[in-house]
C-alpha atoms as a PDB file:
ATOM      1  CA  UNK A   1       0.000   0.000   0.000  1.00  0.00           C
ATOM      2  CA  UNK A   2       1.285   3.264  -0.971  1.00  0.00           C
ATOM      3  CA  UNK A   3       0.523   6.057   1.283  1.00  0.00           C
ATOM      4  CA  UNK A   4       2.041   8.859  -0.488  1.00  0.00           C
ATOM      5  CA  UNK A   5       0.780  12.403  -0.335  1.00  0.00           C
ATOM      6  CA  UNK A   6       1.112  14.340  -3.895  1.00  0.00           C
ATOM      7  CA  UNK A   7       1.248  18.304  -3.964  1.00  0.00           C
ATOM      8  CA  UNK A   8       0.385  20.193  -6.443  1.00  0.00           C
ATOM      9  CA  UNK A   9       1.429  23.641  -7.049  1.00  0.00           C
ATOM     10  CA  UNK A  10      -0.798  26.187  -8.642  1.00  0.00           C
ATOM     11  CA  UNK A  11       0.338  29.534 -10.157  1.00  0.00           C
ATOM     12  CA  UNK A  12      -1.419  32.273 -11.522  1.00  0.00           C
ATOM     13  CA  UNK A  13      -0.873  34.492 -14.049  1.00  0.00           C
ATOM     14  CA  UNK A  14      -0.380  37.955 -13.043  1.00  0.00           C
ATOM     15  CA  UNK A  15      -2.879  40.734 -14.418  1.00  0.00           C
ATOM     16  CA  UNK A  16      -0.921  43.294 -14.853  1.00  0.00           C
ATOM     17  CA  UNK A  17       1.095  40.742 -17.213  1.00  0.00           C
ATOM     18  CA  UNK A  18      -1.447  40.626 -19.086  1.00  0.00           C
ATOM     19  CA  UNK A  19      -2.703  44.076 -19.490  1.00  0.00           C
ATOM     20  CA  UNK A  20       0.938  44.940 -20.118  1.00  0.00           C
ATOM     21  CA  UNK A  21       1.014  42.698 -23.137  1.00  0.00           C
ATOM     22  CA  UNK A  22      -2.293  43.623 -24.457  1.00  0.00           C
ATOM     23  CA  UNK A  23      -1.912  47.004 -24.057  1.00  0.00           C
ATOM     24  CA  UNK A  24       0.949  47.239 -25.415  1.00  0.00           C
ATOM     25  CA  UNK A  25       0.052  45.018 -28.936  1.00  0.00           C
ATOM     26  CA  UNK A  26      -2.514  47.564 -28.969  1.00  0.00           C
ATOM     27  CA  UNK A  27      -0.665  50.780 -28.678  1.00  0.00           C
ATOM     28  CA  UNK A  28       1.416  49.123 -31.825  1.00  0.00           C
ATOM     29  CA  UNK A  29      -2.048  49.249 -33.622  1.00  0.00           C
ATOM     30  CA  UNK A  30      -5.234  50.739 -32.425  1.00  0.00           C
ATOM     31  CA  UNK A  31      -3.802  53.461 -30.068  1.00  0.00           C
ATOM     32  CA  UNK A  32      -0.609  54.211 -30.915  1.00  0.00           C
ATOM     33  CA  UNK A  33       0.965  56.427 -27.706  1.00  0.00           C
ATOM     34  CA  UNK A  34      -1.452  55.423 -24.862  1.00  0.00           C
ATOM     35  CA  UNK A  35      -1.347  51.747 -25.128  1.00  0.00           C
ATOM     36  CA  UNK A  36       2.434  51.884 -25.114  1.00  0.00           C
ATOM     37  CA  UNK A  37       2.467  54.091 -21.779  1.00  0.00           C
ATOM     38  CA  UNK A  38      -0.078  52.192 -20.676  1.00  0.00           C
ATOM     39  CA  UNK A  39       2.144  48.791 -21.454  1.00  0.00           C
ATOM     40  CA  UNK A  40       5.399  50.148 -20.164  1.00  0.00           C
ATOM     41  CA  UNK A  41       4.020  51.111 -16.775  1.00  0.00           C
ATOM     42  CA  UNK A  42       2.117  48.132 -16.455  1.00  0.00           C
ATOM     43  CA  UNK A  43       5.225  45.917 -17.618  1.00  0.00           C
ATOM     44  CA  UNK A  44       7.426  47.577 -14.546  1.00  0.00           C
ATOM     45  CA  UNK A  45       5.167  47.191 -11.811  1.00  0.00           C
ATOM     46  CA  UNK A  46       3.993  43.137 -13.277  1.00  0.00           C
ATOM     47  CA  UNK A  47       7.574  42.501 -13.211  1.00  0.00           C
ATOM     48  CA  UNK A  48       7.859  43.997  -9.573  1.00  0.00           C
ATOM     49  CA  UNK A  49       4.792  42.034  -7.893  1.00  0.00           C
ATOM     50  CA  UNK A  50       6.022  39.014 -10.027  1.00  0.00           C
ATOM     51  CA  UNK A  51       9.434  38.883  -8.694  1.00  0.00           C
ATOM     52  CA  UNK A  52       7.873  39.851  -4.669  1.00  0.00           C
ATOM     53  CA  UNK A  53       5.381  37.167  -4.856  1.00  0.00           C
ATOM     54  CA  UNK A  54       8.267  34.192  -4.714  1.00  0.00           C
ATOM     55  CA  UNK A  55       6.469  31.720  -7.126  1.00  0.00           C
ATOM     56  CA  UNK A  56       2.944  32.134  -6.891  1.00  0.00           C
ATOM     57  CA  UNK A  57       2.693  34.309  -9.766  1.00  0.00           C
ATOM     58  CA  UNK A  58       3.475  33.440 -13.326  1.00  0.00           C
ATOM     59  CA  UNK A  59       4.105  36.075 -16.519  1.00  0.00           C
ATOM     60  CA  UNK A  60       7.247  37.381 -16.580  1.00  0.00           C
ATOM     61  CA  UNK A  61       7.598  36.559 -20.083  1.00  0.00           C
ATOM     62  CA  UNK A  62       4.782  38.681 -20.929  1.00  0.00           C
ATOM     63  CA  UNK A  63       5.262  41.305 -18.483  1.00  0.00           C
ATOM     64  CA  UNK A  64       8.585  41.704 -20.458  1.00  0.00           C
ATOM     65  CA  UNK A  65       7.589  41.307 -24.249  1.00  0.00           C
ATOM     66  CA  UNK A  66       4.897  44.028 -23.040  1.00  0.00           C
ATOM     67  CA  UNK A  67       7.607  46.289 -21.790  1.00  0.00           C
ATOM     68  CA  UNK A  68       9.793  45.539 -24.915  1.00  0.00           C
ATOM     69  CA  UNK A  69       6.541  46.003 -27.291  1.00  0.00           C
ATOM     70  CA  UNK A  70       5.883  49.305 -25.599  1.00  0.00           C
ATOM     71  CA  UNK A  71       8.757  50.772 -25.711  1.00  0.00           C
ATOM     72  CA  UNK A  72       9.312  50.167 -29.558  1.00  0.00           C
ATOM     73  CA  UNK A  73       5.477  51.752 -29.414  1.00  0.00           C
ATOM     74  CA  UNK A  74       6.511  54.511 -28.002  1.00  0.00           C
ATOM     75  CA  UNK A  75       9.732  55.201 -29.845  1.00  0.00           C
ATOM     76  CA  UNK A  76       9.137  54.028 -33.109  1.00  0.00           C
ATOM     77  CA  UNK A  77       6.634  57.115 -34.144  1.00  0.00           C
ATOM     78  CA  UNK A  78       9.474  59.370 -32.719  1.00  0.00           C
ATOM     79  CA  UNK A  79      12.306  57.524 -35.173  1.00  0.00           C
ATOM     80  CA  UNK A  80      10.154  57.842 -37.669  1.00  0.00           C
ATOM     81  CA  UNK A  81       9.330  61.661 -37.265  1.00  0.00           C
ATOM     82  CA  UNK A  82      13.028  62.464 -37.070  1.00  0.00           C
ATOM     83  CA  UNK A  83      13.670  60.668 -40.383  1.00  0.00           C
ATOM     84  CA  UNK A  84      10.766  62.146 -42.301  1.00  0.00           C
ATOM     85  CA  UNK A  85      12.060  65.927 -41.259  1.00  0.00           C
ATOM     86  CA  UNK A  86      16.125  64.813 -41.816  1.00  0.00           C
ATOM     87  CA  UNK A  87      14.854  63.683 -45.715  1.00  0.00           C
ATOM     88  CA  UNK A  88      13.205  66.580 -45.809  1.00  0.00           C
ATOM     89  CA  UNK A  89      15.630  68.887 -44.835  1.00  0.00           C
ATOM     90  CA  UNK A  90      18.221  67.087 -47.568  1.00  0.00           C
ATOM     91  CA  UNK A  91      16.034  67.254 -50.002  1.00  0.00           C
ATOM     92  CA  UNK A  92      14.567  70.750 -49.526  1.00  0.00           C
ATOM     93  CA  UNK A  93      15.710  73.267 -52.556  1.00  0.00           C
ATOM     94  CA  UNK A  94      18.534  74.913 -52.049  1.00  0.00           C
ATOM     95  CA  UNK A  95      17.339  78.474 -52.500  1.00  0.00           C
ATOM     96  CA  UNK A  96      14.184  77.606 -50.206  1.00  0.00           C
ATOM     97  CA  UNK A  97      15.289  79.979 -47.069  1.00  0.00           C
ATOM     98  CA  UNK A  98      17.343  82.987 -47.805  1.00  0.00           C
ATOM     99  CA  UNK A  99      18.994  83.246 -44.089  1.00  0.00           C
END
């Protein structure tokens, strides 16, 4: 007779994890600057309570790919700003602005 007692350990996935991710896939798409905020603050403080709660929470993956997705959300529109205005300044006519 086998009288052996089997744990199991549950974890959850942490919310903010989630919204982090979401948010942030959505600030790539449907709104570009507030979903990437949104998904970078969120990302920071999921990765915090993650990392506090010693293994009962799960979704640091996504709290990360949301802080990675937000922050290309976030800076991509800027790149691309700054390279629109540099082609345009080099390819501007030269007698444009008589300074």
């Amino acid at each position: 007779m086998d009288n052996r007692i089997t744990t199991v350990r549950t974890t959850r996935t942490n919310s903010l994890a989630i919204v982090s991710l979401v948010s942030s896939l959505a600030g790539l798409s449907v709104f570009p600057w507030l979903g990437s905020i949104i998904g970078i603050i969120t990302g920071n403080i999921a990765g915090r309570e993650i990392v506090a709660s010693t293994g009962a929470e799960d979704g640091e993956g996504m709290a990360k790919a949301g802080l990675i997705l937000g922050r290309i959300g976030a800076l991509l529109p800027l790149v691309l700003l700054l390279i629109i205005v540099a082609l345009g300044l080099f390819f501007m006519p030269i007698g444009m602005f008589n300074w």
